[in-house]
C-alpha atoms as a PDB file:
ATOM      1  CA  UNK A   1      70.840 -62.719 -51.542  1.00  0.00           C
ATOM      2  CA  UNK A   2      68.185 -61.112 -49.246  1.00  0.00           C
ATOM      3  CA  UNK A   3      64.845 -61.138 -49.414  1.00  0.00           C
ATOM      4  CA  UNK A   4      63.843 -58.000 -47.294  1.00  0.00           C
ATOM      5  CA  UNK A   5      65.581 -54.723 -47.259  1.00  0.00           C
ATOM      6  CA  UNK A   6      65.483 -52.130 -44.045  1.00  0.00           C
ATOM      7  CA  UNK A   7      66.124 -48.858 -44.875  1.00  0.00           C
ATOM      8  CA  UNK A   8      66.834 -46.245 -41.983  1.00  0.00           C
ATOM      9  CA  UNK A   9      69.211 -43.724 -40.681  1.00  0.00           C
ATOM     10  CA  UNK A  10      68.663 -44.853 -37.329  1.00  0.00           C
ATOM     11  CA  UNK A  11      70.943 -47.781 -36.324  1.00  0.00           C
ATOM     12  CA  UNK A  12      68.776 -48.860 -33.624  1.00  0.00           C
ATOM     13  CA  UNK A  13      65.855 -49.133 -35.948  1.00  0.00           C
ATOM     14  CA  UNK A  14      67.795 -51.563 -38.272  1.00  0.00           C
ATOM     15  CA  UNK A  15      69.275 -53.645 -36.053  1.00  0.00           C
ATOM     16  CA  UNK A  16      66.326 -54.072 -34.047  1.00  0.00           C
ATOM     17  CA  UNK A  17      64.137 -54.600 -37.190  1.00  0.00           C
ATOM     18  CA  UNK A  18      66.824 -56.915 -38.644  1.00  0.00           C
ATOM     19  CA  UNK A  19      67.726 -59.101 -35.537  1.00  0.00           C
ATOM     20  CA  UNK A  20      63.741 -59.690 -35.248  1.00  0.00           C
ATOM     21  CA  UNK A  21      63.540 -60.787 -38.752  1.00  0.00           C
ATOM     22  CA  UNK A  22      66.488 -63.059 -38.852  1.00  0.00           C
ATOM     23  CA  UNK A  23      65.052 -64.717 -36.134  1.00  0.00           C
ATOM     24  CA  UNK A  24      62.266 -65.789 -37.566  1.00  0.00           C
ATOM     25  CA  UNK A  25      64.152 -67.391 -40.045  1.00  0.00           C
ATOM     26  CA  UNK A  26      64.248 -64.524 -43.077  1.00  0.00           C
ATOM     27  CA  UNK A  27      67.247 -62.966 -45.129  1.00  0.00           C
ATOM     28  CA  UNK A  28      67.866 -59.513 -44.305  1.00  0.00           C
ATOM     29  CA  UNK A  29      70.349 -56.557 -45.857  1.00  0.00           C
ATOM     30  CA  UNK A  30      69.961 -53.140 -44.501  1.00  0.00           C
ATOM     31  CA  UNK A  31      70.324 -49.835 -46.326  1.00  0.00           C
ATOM     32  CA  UNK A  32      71.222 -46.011 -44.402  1.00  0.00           C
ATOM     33  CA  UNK A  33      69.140 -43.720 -46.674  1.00  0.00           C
ATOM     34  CA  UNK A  34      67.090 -43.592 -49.676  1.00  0.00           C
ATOM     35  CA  UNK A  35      70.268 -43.485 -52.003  1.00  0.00           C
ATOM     36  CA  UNK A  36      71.762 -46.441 -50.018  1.00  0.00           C
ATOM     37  CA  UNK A  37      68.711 -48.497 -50.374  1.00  0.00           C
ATOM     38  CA  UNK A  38      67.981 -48.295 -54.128  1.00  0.00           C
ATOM     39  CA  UNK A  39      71.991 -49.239 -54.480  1.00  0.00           C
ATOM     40  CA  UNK A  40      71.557 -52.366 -52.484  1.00  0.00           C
ATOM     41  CA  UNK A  41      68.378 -52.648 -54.870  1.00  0.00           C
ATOM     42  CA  UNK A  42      69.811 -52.470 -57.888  1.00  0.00           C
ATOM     43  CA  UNK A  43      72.822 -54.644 -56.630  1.00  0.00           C
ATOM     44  CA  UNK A  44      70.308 -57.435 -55.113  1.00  0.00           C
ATOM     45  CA  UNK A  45      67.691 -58.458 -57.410  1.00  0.00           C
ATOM     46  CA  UNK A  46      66.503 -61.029 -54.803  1.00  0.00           C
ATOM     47  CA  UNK A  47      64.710 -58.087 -52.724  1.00  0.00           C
ATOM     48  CA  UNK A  48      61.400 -58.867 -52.618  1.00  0.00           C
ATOM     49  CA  UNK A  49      60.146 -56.539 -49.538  1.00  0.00           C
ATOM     50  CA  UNK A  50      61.656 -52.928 -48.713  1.00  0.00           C
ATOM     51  CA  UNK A  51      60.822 -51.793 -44.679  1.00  0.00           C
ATOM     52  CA  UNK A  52      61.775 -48.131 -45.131  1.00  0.00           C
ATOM     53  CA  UNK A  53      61.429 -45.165 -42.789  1.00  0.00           C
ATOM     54  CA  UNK A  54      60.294 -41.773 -44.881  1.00  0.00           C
ATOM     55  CA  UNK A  55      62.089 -39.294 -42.894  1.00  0.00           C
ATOM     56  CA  UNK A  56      66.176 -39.838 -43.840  1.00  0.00           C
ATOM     57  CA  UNK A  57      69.028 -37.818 -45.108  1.00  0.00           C
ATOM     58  CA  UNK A  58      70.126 -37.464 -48.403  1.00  0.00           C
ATOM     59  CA  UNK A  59      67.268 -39.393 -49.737  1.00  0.00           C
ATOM     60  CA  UNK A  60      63.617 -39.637 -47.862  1.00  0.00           C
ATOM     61  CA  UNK A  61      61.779 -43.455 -48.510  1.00  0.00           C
ATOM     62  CA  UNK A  62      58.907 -41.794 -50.593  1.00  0.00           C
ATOM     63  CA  UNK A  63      61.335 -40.550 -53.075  1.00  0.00           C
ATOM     64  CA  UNK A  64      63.609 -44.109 -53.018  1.00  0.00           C
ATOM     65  CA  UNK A  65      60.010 -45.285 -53.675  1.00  0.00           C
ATOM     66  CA  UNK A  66      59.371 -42.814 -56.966  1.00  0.00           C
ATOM     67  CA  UNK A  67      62.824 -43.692 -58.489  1.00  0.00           C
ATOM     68  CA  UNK A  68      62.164 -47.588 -57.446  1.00  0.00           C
ATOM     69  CA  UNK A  69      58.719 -47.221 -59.658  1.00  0.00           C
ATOM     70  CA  UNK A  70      60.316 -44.732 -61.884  1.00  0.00           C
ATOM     71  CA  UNK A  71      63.592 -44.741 -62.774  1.00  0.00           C
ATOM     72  CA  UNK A  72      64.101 -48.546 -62.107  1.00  0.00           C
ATOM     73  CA  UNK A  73      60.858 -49.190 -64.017  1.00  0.00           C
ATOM     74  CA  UNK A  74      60.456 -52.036 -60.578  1.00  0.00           C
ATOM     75  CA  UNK A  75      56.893 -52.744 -59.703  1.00  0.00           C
ATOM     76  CA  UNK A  76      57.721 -56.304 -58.280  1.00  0.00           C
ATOM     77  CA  UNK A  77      59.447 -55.526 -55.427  1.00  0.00           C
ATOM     78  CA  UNK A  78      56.642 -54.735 -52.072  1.00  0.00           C
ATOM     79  CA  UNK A  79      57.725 -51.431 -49.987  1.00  0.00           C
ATOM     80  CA  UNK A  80      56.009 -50.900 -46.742  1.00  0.00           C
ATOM     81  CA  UNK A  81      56.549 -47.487 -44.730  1.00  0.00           C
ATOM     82  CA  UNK A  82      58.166 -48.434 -41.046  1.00  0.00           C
ATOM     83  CA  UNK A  83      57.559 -44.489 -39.912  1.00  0.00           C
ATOM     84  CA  UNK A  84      56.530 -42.004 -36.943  1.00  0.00           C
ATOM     85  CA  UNK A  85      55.126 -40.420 -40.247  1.00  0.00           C
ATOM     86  CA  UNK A  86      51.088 -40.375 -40.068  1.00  0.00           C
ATOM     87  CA  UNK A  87      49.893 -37.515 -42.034  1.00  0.00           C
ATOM     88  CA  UNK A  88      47.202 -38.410 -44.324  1.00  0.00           C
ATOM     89  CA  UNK A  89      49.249 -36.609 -47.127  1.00  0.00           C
ATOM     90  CA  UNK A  90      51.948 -38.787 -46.641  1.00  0.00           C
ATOM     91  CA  UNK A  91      50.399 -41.717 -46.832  1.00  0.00           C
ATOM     92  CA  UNK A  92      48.585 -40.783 -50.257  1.00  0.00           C
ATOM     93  CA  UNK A  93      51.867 -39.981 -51.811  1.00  0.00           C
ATOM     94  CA  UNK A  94      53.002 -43.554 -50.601  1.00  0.00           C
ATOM     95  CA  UNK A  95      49.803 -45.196 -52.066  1.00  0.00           C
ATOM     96  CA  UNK A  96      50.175 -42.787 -54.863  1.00  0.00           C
ATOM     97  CA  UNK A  97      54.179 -44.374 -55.250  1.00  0.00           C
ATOM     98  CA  UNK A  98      52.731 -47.785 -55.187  1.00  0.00           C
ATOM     99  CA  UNK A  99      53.854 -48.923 -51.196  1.00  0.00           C
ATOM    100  CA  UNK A 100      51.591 -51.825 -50.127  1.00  0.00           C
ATOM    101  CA  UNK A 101      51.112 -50.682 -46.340  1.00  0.00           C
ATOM    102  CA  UNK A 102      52.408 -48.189 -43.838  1.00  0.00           C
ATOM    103  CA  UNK A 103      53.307 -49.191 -40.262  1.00  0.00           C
ATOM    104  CA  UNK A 104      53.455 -46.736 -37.379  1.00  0.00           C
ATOM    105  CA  UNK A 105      56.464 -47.018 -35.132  1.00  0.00           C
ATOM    106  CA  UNK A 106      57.496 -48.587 -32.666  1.00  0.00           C
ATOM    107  CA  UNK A 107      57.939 -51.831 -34.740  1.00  0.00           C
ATOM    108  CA  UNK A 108      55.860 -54.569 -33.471  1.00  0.00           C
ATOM    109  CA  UNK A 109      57.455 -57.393 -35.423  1.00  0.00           C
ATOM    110  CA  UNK A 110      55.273 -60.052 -34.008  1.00  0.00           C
ATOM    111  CA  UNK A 111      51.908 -58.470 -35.104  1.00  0.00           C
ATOM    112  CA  UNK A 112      52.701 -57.955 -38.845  1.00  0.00           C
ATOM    113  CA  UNK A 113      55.370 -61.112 -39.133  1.00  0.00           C
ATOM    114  CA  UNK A 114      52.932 -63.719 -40.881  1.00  0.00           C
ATOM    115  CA  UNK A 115      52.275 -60.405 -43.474  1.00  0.00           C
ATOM    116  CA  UNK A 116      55.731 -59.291 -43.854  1.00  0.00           C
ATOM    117  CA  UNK A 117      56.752 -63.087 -44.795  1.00  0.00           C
ATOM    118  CA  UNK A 118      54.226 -63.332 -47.598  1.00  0.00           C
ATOM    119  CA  UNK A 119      55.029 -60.710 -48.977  1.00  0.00           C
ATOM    120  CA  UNK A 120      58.843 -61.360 -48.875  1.00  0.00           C
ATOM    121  CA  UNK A 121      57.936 -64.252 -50.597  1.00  0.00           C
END
């Protein structure tokens, strides 16, 4: 069972994200797209953070995020944006969608790791 889930189309973005969280000692799963990443969601109930980029095919992170709130009726699980996305209308549809915080790539795992490992918690 994981406790965080990435969710990018970019390869490089998960396994860099992932290898620097399992390092520091937390359970990772990683998703492709939006529709990948509520799948693993539904199939894991022991997600308790989603890192998700906004910008993916077949399903963009603000919408996973709207059917995660939605459709799955889950307001436990914490989503934070991992995104070159910084448009303040953006954002407001993520705070709007319930995400707890939006982070501005490149990933700088060591600056937000105390934060990301509460709120896997």
């Amino acid at each position: 069972m994981a406790k965080i889930l990435i969710v990018d189309d970019s390869s490089t973005v998960r396994d860099e994200v992932a290898d620097f969280l399992k390092g520091n000692g937390l359970e990772v799963a990683t998703a492709v797209d939006g529709k990948d990443g509520l799948a693993k969601l539904k199939a894991d109930p022991g997600i308790r953070l989603i890192l998700s980029d906004v910008n993916m095919p077949n399903m963009d992170g603000l919408t996973m995020v709207e059917k995660i709130r939605g459709e799955l009726l889950n307001t436990a699980v914490n989503v934070i944006m991992l995104t070159t996305e910084s448009s303040p209308n953006m954002k407001e549809r993520g705070k709007a969608a319930g995400i707890k915080g939006w982070i501005v790539k490149p990933f700088k795992g060591s600056a937000v790791l105390e934060t990301l490992k509460k709120l896997a918690a």
